[in-house]
C-alpha atoms as a PDB file:
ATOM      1  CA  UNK A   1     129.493 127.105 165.393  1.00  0.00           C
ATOM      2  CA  UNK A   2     130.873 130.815 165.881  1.00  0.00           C
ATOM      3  CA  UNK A   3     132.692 131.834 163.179  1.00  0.00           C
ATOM      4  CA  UNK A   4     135.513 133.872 163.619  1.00  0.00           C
ATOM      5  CA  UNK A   5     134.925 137.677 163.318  1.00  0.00           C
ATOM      6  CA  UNK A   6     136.803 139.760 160.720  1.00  0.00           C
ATOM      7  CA  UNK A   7     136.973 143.145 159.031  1.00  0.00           C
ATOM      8  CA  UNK A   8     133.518 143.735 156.795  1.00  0.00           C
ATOM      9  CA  UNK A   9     133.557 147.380 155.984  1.00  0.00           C
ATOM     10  CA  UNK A  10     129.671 147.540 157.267  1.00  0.00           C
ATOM     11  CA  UNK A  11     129.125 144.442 155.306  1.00  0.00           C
ATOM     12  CA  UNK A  12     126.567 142.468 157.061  1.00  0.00           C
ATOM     13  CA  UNK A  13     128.760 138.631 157.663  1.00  0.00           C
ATOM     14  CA  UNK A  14     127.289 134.988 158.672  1.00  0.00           C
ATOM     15  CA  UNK A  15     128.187 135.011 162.248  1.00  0.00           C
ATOM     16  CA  UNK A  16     127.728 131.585 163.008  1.00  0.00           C
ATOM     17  CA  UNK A  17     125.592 128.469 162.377  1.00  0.00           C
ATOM     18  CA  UNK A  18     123.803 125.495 163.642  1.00  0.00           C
ATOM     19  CA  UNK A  19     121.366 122.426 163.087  1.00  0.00           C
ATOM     20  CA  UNK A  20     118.533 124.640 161.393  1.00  0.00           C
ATOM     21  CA  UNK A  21     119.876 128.242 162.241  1.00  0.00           C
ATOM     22  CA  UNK A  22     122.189 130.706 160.636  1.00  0.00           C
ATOM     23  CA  UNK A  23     123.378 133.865 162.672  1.00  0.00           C
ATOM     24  CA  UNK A  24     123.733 136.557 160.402  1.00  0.00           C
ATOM     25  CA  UNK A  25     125.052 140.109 161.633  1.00  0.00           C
ATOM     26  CA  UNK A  26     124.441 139.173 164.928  1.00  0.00           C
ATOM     27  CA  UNK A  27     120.831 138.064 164.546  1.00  0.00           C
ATOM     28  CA  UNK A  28     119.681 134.246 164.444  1.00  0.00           C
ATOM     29  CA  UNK A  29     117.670 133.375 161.266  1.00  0.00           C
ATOM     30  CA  UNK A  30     115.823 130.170 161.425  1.00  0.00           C
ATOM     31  CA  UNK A  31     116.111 127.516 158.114  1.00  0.00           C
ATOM     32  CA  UNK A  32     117.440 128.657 154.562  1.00  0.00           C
ATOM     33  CA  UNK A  33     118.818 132.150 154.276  1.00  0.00           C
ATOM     34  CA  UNK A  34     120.089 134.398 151.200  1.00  0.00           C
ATOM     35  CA  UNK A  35     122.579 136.831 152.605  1.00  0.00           C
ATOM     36  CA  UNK A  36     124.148 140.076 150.750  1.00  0.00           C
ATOM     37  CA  UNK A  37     126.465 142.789 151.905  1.00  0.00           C
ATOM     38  CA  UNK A  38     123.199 144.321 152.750  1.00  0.00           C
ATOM     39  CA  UNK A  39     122.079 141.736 155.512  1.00  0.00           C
ATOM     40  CA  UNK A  40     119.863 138.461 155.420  1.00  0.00           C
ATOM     41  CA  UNK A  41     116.697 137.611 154.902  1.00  0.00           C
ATOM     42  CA  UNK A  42     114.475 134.470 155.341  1.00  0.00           C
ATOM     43  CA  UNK A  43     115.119 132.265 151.894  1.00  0.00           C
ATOM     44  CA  UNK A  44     112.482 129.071 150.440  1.00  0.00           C
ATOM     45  CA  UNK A  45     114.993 127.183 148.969  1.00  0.00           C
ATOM     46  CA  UNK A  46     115.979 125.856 145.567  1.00  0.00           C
ATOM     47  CA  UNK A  47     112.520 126.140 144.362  1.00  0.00           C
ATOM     48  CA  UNK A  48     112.697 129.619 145.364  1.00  0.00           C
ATOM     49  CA  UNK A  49     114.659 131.441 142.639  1.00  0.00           C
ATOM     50  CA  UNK A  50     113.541 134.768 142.096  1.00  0.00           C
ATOM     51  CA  UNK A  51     115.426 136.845 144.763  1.00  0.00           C
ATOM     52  CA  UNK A  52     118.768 134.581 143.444  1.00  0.00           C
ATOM     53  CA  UNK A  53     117.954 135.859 139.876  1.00  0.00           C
ATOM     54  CA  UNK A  54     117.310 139.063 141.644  1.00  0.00           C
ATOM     55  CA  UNK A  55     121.233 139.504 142.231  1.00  0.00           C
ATOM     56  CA  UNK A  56     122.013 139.719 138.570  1.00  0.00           C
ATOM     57  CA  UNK A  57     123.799 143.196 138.187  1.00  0.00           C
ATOM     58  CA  UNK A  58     124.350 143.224 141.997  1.00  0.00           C
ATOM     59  CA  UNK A  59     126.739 140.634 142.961  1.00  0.00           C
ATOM     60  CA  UNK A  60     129.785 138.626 141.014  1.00  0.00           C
ATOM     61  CA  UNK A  61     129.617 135.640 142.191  1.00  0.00           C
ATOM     62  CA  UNK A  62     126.964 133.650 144.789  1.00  0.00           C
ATOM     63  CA  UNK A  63     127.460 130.724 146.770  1.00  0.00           C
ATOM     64  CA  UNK A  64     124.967 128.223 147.301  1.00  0.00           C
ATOM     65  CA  UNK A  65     125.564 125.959 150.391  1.00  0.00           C
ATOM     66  CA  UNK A  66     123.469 122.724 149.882  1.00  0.00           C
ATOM     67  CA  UNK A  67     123.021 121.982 153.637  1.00  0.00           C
ATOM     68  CA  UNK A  68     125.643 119.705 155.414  1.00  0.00           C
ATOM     69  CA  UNK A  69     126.885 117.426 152.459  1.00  0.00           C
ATOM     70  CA  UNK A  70     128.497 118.504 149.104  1.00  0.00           C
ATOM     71  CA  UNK A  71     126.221 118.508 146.396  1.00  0.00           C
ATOM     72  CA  UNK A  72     125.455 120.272 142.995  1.00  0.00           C
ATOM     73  CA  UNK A  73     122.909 123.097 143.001  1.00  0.00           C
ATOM     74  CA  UNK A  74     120.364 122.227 140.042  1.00  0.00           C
ATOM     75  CA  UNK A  75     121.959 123.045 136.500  1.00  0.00           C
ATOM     76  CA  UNK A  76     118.747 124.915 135.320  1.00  0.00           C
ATOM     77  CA  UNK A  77     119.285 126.988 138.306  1.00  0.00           C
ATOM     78  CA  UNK A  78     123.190 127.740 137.841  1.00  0.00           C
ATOM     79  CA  UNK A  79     122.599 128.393 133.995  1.00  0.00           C
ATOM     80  CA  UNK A  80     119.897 130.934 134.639  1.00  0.00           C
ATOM     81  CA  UNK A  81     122.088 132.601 137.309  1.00  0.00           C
ATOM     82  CA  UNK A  82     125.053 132.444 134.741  1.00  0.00           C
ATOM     83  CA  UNK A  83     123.410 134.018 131.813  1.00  0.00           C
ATOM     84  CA  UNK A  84     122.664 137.084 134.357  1.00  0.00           C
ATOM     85  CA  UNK A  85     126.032 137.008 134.989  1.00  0.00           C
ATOM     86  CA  UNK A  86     126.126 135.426 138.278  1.00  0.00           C
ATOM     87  CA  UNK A  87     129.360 133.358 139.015  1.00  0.00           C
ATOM     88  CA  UNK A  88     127.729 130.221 140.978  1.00  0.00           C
ATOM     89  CA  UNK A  89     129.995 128.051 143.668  1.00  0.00           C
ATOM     90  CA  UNK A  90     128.187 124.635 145.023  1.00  0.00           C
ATOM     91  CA  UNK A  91     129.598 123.527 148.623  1.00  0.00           C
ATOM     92  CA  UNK A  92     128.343 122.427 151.903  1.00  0.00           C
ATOM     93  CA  UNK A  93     126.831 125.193 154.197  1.00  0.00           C
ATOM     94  CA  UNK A  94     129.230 125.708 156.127  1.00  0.00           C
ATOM     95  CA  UNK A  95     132.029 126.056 153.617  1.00  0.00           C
ATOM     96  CA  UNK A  96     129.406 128.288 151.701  1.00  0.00           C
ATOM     97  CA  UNK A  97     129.147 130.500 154.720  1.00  0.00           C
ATOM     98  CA  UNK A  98     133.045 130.836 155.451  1.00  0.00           C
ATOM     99  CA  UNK A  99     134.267 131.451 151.671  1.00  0.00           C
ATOM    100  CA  UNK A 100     131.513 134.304 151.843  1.00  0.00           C
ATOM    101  CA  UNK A 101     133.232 136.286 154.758  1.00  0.00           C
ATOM    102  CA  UNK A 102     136.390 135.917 152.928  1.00  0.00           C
ATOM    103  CA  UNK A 103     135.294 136.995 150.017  1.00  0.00           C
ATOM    104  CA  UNK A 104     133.402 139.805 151.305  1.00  0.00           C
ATOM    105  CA  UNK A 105     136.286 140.701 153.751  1.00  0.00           C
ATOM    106  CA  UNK A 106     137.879 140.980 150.068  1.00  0.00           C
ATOM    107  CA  UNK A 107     135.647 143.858 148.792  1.00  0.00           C
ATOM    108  CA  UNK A 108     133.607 141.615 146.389  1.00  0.00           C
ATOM    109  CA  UNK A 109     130.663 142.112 145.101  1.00  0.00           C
ATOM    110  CA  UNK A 110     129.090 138.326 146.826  1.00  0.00           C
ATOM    111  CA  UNK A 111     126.342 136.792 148.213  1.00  0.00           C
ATOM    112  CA  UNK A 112     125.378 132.907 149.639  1.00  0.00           C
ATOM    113  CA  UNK A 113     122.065 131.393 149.593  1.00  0.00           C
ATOM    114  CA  UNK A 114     122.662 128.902 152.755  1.00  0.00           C
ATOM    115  CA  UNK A 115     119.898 126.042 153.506  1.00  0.00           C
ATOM    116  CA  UNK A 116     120.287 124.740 156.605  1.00  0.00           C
ATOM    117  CA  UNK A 117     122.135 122.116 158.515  1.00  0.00           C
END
């Protein structure tokens, strides 16, 4: 799906996803992704927190899209993130990728760790 394009302010946006693909500033990443104002790069997952504890001081708030259903990111994971002061937001992919732009388009300080559909 092409999402629809808005005002970033240079701010590298999720342009669009699909089953096992994100499209992120105009280039097609394959599987899990961790995007950042900065652009995206190529993500391992849940098990793979470091570059999400990495954000601490950089962003306010990161959104973790669980793939295509709703579910809870792991609470060991969202209370490590928390006590670097990392704001953490659970939702499908897909929602995960939209509130992102939104937020971004905003002028917040976000980010969205996105596995895939």
């Amino acid at each position: 799906m092409k999402l629809t394009p808005t005002q970033f302010g240079g701010a590298v946006a999720v342009d669009g996803y699909g089953p096992g693909f994100f499209r992120v500033g105009g280039q097609v990443m394959q599987g899990a992704v961790l995007v950042t104002a900065s652009g995206g790069t190529a993500w391992g997952g849940l098990d793979d927190r470091a570059p999400l504890l990495a954000l601490a001081g950089q962003v306010d708030v990161l959104f973790i899209g669980m793939g295509a259903d709703v579910a809870h990111a792991p609470a060991d994971l969202v209370a490590a993130l928390r006590e670097g002061g990392v704001a953490v937001e659970s939702m499908a992919s897909p929602t995960a990728a939209r509130t992102y732009n939104v937020t971004l388009s905003e002028g917040r300080r976000v980010a969205c760790a996105l596995l895939p559909l």
